[in-house]
PDB file of N, CA and C in Angstrom:
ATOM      1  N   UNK A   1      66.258  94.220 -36.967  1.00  0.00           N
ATOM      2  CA  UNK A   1      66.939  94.291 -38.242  1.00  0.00           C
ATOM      3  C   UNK A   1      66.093  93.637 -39.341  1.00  0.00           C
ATOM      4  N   UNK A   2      65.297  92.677 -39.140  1.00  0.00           N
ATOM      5  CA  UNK A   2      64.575  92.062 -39.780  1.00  0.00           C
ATOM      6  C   UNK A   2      63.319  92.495 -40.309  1.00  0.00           C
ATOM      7  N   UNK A   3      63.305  93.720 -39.503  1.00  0.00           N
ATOM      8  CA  UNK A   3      61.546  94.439 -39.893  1.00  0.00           C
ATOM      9  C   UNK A   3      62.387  95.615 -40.673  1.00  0.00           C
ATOM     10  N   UNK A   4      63.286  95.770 -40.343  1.00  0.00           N
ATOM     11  CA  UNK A   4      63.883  97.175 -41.635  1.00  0.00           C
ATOM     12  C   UNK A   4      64.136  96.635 -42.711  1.00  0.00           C
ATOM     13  N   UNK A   5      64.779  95.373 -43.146  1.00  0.00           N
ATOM     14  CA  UNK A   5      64.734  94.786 -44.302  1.00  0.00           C
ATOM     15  C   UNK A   5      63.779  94.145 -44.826  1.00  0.00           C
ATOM     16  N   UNK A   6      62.746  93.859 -44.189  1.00  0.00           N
ATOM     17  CA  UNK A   6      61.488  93.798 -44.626  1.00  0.00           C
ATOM     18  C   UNK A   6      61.010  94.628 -45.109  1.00  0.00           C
ATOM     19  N   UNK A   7      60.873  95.787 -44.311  1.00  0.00           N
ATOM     20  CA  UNK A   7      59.985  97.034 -44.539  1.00  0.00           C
ATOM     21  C   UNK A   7      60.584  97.362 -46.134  1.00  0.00           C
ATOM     22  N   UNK A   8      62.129  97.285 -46.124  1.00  0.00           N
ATOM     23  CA  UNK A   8      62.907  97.502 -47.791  1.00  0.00           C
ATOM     24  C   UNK A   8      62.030  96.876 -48.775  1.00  0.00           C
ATOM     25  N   UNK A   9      62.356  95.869 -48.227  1.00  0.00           N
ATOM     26  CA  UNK A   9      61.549  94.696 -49.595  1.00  0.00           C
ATOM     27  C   UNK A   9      60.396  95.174 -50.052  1.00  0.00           C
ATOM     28  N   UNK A  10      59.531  95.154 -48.876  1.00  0.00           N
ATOM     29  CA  UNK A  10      58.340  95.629 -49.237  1.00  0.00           C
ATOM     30  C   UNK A  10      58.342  97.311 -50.226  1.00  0.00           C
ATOM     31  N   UNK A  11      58.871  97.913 -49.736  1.00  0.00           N
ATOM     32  CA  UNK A  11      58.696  99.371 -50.453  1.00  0.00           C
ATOM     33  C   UNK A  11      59.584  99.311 -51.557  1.00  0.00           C
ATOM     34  N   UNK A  12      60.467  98.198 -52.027  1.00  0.00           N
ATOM     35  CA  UNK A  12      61.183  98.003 -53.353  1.00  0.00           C
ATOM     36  C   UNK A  12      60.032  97.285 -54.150  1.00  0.00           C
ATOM     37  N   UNK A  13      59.370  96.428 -53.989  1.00  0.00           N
ATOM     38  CA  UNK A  13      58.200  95.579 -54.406  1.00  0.00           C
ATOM     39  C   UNK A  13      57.084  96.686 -55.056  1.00  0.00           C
ATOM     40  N   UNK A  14      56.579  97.145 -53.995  1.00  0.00           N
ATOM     41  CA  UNK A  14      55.532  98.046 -54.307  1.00  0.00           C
ATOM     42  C   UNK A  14      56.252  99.465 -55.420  1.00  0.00           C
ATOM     43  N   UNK A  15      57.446 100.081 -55.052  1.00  0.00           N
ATOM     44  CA  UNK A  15      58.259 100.901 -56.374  1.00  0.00           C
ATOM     45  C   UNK A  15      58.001 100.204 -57.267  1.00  0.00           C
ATOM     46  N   UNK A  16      58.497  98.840 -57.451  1.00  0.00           N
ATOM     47  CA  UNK A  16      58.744  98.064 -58.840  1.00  0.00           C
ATOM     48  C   UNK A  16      56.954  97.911 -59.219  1.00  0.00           C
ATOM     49  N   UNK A  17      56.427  97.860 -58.773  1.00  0.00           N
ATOM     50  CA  UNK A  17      55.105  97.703 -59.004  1.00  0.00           C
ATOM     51  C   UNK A  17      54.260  98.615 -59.266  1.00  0.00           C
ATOM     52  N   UNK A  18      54.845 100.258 -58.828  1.00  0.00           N
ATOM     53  CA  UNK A  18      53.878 101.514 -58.981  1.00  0.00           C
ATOM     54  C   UNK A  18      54.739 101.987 -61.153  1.00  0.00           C
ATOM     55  N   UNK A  19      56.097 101.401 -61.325  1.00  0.00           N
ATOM     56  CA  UNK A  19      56.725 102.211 -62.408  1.00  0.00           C
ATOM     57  C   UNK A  19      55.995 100.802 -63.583  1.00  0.00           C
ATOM     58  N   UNK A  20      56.369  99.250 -63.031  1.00  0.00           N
ATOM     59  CA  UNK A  20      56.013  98.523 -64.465  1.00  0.00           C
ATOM     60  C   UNK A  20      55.064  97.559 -63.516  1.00  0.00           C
ATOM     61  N   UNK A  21      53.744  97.775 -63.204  1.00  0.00           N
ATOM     62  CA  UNK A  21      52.948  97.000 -62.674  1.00  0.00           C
ATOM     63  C   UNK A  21      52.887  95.203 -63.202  1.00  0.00           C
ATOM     64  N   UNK A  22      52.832  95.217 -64.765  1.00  0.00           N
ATOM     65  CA  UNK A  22      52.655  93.676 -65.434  1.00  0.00           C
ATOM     66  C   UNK A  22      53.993  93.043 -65.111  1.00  0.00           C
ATOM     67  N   UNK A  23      55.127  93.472 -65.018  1.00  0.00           N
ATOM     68  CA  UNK A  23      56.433  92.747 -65.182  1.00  0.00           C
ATOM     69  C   UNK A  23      56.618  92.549 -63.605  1.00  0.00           C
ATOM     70  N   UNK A  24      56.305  93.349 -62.786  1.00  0.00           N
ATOM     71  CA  UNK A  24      56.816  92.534 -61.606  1.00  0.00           C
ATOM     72  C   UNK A  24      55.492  91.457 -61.075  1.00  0.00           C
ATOM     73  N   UNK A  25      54.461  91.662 -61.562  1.00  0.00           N
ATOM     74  CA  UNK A  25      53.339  90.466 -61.272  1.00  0.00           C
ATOM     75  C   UNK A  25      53.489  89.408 -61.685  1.00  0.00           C
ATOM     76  N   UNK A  26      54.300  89.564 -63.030  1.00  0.00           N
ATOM     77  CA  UNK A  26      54.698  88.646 -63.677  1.00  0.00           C
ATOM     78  C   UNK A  26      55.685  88.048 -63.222  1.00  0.00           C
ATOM     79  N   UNK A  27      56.957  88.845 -62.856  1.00  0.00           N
ATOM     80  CA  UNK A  27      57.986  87.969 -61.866  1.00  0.00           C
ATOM     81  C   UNK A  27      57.686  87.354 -60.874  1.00  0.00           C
ATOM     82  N   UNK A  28      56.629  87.890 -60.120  1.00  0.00           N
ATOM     83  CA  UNK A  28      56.254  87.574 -58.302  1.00  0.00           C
ATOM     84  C   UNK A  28      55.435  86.101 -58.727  1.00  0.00           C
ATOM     85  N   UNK A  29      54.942  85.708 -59.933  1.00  0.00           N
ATOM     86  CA  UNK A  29      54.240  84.717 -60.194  1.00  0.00           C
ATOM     87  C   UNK A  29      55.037  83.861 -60.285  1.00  0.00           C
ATOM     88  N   UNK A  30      56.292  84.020 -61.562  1.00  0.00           N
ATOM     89  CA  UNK A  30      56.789  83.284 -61.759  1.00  0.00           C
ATOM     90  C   UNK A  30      57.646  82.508 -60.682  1.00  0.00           C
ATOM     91  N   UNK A  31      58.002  83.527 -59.557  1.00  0.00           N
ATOM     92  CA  UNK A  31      58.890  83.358 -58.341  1.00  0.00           C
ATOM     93  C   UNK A  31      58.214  82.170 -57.146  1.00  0.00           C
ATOM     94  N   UNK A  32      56.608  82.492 -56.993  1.00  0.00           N
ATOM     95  CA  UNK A  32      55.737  81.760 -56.473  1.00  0.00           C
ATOM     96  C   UNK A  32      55.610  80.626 -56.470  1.00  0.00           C
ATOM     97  N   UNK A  33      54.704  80.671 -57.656  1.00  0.00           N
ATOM     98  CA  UNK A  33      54.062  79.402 -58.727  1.00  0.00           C
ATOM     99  C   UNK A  33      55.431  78.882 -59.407  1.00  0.00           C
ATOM    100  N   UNK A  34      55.526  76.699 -58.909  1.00  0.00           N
ATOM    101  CA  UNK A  34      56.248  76.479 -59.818  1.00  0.00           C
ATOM    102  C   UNK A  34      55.971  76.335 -60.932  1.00  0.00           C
ATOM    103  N   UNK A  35      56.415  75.603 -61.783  1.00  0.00           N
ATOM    104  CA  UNK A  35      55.870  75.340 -63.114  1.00  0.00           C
ATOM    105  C   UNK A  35      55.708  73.722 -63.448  1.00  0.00           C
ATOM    106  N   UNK A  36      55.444  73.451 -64.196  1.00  0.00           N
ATOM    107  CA  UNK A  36      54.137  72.347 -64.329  1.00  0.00           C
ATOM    108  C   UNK A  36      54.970  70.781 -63.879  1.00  0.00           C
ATOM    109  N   UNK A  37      56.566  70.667 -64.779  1.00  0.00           N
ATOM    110  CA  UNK A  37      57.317  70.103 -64.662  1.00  0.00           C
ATOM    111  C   UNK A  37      58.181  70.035 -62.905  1.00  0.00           C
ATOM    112  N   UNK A  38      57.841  71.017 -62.233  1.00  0.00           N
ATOM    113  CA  UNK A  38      58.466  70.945 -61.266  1.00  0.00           C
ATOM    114  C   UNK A  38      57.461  70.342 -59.976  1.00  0.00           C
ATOM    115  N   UNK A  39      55.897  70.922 -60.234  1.00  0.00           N
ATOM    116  CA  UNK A  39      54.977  69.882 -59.784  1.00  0.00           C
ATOM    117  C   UNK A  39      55.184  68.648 -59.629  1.00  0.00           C
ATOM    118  N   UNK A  40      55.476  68.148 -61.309  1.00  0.00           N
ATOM    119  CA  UNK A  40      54.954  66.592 -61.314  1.00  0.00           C
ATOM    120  C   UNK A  40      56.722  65.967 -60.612  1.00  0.00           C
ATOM    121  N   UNK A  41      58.014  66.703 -60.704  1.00  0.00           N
ATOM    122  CA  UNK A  41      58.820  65.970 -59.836  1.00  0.00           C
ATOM    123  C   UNK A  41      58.840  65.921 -58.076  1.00  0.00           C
ATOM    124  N   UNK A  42      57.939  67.132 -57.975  1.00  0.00           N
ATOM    125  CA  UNK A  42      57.333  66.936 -56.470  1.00  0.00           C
ATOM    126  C   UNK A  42      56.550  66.008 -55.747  1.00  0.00           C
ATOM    127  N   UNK A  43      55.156  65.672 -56.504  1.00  0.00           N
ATOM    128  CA  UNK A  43      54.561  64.833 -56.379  1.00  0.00           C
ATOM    129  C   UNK A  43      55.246  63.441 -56.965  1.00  0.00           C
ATOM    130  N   UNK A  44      56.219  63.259 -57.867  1.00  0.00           N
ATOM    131  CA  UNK A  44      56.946  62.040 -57.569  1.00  0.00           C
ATOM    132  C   UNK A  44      57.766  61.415 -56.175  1.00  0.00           C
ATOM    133  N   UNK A  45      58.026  62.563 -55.514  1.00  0.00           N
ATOM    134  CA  UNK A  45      59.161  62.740 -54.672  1.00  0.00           C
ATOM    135  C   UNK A  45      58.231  62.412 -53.400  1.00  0.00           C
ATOM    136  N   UNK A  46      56.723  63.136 -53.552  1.00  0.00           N
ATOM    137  CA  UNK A  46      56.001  62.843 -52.530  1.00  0.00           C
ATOM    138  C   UNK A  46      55.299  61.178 -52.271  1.00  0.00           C
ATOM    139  N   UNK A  47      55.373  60.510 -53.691  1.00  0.00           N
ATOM    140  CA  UNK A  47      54.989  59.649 -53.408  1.00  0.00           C
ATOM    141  C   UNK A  47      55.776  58.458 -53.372  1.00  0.00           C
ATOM    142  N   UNK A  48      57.086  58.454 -53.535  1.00  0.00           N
ATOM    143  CA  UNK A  48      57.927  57.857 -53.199  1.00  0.00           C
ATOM    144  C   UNK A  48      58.381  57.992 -51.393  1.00  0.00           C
ATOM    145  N   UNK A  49      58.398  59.255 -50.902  1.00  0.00           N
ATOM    146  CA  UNK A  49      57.912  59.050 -49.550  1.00  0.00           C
ATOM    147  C   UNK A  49      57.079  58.335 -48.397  1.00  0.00           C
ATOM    148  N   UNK A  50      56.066  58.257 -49.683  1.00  0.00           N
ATOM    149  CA  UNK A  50      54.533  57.717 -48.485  1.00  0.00           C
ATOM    150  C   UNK A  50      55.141  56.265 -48.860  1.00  0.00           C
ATOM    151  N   UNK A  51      55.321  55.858 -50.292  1.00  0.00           N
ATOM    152  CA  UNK A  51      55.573  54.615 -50.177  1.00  0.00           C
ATOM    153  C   UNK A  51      56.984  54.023 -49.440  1.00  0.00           C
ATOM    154  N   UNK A  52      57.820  55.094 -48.960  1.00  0.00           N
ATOM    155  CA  UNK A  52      58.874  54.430 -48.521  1.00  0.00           C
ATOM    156  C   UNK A  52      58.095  54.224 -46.669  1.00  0.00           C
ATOM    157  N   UNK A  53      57.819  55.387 -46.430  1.00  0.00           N
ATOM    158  CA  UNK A  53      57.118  55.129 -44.741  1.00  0.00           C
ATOM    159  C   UNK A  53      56.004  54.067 -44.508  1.00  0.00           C
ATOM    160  N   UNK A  54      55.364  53.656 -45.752  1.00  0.00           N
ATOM    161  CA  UNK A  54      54.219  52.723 -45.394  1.00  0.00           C
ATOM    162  C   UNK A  54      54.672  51.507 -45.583  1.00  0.00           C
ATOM    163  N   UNK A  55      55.823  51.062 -45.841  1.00  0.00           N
ATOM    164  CA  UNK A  55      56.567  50.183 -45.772  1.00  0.00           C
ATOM    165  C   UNK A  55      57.571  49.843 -46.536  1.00  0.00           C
ATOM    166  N   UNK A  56      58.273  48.383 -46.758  1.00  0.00           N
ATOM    167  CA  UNK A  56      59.363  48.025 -47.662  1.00  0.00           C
ATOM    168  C   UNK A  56      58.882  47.549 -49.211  1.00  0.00           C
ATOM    169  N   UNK A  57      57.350  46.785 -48.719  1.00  0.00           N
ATOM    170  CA  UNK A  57      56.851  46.506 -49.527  1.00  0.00           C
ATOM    171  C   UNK A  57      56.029  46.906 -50.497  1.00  0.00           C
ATOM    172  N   UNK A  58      55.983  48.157 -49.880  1.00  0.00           N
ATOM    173  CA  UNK A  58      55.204  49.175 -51.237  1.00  0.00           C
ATOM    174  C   UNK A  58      56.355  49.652 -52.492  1.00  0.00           C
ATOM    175  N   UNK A  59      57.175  50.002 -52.490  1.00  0.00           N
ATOM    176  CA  UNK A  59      58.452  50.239 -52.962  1.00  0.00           C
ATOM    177  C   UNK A  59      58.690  49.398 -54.729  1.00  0.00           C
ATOM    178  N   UNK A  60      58.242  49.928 -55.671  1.00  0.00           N
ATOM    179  CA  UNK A  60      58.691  49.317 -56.430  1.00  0.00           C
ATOM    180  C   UNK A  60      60.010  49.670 -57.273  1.00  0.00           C
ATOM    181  N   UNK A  61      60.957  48.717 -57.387  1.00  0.00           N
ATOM    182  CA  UNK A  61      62.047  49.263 -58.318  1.00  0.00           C
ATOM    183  C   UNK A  61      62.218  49.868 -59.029  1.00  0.00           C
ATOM    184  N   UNK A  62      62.734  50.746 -59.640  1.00  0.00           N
ATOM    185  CA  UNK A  62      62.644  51.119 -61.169  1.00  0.00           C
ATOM    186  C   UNK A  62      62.945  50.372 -62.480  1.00  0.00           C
ATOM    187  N   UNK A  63      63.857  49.626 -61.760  1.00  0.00           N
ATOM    188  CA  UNK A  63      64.240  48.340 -63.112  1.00  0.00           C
ATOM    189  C   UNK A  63      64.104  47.296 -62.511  1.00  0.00           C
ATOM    190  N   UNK A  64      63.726  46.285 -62.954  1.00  0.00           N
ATOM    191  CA  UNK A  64      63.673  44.719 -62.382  1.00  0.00           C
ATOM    192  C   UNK A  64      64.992  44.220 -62.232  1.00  0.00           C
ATOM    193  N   UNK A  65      64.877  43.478 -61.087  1.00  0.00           N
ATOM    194  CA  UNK A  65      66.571  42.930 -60.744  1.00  0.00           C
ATOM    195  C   UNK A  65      66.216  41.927 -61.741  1.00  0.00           C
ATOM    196  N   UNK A  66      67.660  41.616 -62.116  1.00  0.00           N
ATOM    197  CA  UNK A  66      68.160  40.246 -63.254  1.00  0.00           C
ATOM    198  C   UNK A  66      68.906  39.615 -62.503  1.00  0.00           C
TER     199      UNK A  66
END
């Protein structure tokens, strides 16, 4: 079932691509590739990871305790 709805996709992709070639390259990019802002909350996310696994003490607050 999974290779017939594949096989769909694929031959809906390539239709959409033989009638407006720029607009679906343009979608398939946009769909891909995040965008610049969604990078940099990834790589926040990633490095709040490493610093949570490499220990307690890497970890800095975001606000200073009072």
């Amino acid at each position: 079932m999974r290779v017939v709805f594949g096989a769909a996709a694929v031959g809906i992709l390539l239709a959409g691509y033989t009638v407006c070639p720029d607009h679906v390259r343009t979608s398939v990019t946009d769909a891909v590739m995040p965008g610049q802002q969604t990078l940099e909350d990834m790589q926040d996310g990633v490095d709040t990871l490493v610093a949570f696994f490499s220990g307690p003490e890497n970890i800095q607050p975001e606000t200073p305790p009072t």
